[in-house]
C-alpha atoms as a PDB file:
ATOM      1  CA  UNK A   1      24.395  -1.749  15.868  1.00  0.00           C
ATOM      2  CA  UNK A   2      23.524  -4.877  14.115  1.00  0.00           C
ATOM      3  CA  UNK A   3      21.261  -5.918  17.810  1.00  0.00           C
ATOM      4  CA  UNK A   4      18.596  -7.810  17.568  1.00  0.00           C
ATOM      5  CA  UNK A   5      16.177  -6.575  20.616  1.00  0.00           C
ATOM      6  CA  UNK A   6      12.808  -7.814  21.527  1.00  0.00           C
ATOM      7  CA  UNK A   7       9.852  -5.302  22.323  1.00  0.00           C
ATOM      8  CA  UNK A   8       6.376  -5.915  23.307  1.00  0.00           C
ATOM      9  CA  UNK A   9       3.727  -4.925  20.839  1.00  0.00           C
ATOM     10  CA  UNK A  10       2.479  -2.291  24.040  1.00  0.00           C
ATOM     11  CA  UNK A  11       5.653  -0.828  24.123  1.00  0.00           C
ATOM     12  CA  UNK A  12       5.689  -0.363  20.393  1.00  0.00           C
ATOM     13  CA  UNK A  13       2.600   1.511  20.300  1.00  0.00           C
ATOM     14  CA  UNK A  14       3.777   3.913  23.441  1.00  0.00           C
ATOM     15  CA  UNK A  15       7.417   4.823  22.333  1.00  0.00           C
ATOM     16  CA  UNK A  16       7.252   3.850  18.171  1.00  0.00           C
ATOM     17  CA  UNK A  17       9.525   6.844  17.396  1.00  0.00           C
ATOM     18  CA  UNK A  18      12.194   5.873  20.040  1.00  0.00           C
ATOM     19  CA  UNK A  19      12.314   2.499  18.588  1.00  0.00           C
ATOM     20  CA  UNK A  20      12.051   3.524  15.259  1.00  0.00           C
ATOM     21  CA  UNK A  21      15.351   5.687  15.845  1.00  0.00           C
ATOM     22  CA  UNK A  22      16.703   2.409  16.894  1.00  0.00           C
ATOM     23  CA  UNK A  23      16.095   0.430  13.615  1.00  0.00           C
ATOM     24  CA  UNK A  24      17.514   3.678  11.384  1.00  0.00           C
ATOM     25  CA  UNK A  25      20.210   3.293  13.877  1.00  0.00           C
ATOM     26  CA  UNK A  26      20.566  -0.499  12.848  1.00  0.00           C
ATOM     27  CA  UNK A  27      19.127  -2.326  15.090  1.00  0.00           C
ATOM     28  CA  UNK A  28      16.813  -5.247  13.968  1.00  0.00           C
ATOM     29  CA  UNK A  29      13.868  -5.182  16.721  1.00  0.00           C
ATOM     30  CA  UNK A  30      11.292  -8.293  17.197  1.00  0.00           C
ATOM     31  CA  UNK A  31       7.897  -7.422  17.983  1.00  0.00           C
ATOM     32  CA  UNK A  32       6.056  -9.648  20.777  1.00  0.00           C
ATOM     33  CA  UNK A  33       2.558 -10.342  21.840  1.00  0.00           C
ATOM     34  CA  UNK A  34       2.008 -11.872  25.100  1.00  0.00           C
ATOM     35  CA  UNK A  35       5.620 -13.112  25.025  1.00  0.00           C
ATOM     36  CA  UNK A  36       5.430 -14.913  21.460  1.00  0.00           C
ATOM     37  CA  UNK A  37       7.545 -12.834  18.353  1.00  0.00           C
ATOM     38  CA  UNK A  38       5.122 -11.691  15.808  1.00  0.00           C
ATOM     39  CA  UNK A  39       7.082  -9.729  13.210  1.00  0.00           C
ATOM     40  CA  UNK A  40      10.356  -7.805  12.824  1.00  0.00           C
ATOM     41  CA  UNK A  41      11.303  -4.241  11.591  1.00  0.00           C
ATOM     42  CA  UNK A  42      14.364  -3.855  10.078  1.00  0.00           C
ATOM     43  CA  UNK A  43      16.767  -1.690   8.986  1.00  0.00           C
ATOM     44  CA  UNK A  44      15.881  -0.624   5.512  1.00  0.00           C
ATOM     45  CA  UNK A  45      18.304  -3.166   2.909  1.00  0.00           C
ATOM     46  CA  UNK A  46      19.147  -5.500   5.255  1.00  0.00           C
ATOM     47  CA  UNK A  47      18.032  -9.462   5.133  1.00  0.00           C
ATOM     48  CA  UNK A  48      17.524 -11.374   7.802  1.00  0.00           C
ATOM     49  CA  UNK A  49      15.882 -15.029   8.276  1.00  0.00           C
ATOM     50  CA  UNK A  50      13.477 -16.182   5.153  1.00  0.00           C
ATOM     51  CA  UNK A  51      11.581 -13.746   3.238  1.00  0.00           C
ATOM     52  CA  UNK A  52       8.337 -12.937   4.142  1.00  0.00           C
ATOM     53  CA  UNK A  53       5.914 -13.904   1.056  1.00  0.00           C
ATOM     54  CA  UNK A  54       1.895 -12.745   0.352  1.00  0.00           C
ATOM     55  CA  UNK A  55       1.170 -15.340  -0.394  1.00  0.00           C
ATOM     56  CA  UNK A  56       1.509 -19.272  -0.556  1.00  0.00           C
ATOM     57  CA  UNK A  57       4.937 -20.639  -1.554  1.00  0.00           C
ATOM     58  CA  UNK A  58       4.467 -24.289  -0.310  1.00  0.00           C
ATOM     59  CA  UNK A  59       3.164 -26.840  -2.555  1.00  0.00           C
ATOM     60  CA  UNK A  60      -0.223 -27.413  -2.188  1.00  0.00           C
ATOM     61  CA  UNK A  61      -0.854 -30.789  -3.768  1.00  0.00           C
ATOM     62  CA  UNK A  62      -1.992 -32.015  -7.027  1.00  0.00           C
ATOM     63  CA  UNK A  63      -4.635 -29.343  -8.765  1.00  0.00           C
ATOM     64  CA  UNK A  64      -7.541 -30.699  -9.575  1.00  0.00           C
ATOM     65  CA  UNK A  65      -8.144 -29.119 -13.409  1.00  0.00           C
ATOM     66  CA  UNK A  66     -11.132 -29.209 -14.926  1.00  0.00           C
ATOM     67  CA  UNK A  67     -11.412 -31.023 -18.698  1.00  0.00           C
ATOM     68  CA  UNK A  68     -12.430 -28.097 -20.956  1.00  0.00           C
ATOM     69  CA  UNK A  69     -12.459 -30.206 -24.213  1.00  0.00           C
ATOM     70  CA  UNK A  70      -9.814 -28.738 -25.613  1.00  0.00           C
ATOM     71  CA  UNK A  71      -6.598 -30.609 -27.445  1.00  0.00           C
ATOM     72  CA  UNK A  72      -4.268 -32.439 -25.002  1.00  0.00           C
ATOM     73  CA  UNK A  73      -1.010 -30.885 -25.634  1.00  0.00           C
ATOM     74  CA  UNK A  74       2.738 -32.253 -24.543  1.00  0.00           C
ATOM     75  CA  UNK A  75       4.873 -30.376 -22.264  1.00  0.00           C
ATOM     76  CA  UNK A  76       7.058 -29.703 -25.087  1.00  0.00           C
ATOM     77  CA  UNK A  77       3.697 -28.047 -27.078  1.00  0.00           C
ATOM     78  CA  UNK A  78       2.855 -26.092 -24.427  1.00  0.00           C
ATOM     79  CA  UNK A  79       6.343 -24.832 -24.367  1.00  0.00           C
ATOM     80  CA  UNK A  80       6.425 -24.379 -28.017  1.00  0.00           C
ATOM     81  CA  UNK A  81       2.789 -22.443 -28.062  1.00  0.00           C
ATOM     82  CA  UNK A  82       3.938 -19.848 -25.318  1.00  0.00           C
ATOM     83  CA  UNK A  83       7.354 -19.183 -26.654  1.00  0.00           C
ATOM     84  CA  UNK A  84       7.616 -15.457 -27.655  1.00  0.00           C
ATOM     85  CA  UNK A  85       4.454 -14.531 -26.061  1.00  0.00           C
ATOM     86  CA  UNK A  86       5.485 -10.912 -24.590  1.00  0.00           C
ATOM     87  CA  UNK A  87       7.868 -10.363 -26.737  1.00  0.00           C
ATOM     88  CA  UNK A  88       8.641  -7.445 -28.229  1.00  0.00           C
ATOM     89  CA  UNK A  89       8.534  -6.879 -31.828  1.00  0.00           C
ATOM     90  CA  UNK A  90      11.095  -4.977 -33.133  1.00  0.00           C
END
């Protein structure tokens, strides 16, 4: 328990319910294609490595905003205007 096996994608697709037993046994297994890992399976609640995101996490430079005309506001405006927006009144 607690293995981490690798298994080729073919293999996967020929025995997934053996394997499958596997990972609700514990065992973390590593998918390959042509020899290169391409995702894991895990056991339900564990963590293991970085978590896997849909979408971007990485900064992607400065945004280029268009000027709409409006009022240029401060940080400290912009803080003030959206504090207690989705709050619940009681």
């Amino acid at each position: 328990m607690g293995d981490i096996r690798e298994v080729p994608l073919r293999e996967l697709n020929q025995q997934t319910s053996r394997i499958m037993a596997r990972v609700e046994a514990g065992e973390t297994v590593t998918i390959t294609k042509d020899g290169i890992p391409i995702g894991d399976i895990v056991p339900r609640g564990s963590r293991m490595g970085r978590p896997s995101y849909p979408f971007r996490t990485d900064p992607m430079g400065p945004l280029d905003l268009p000027d709409l005309g409006g009022p240029v506001l401060t940080d400290a405006e912009i803080d003030e205007t959206l504090r207690g927006i989705g709050a619940i009144d009681d």
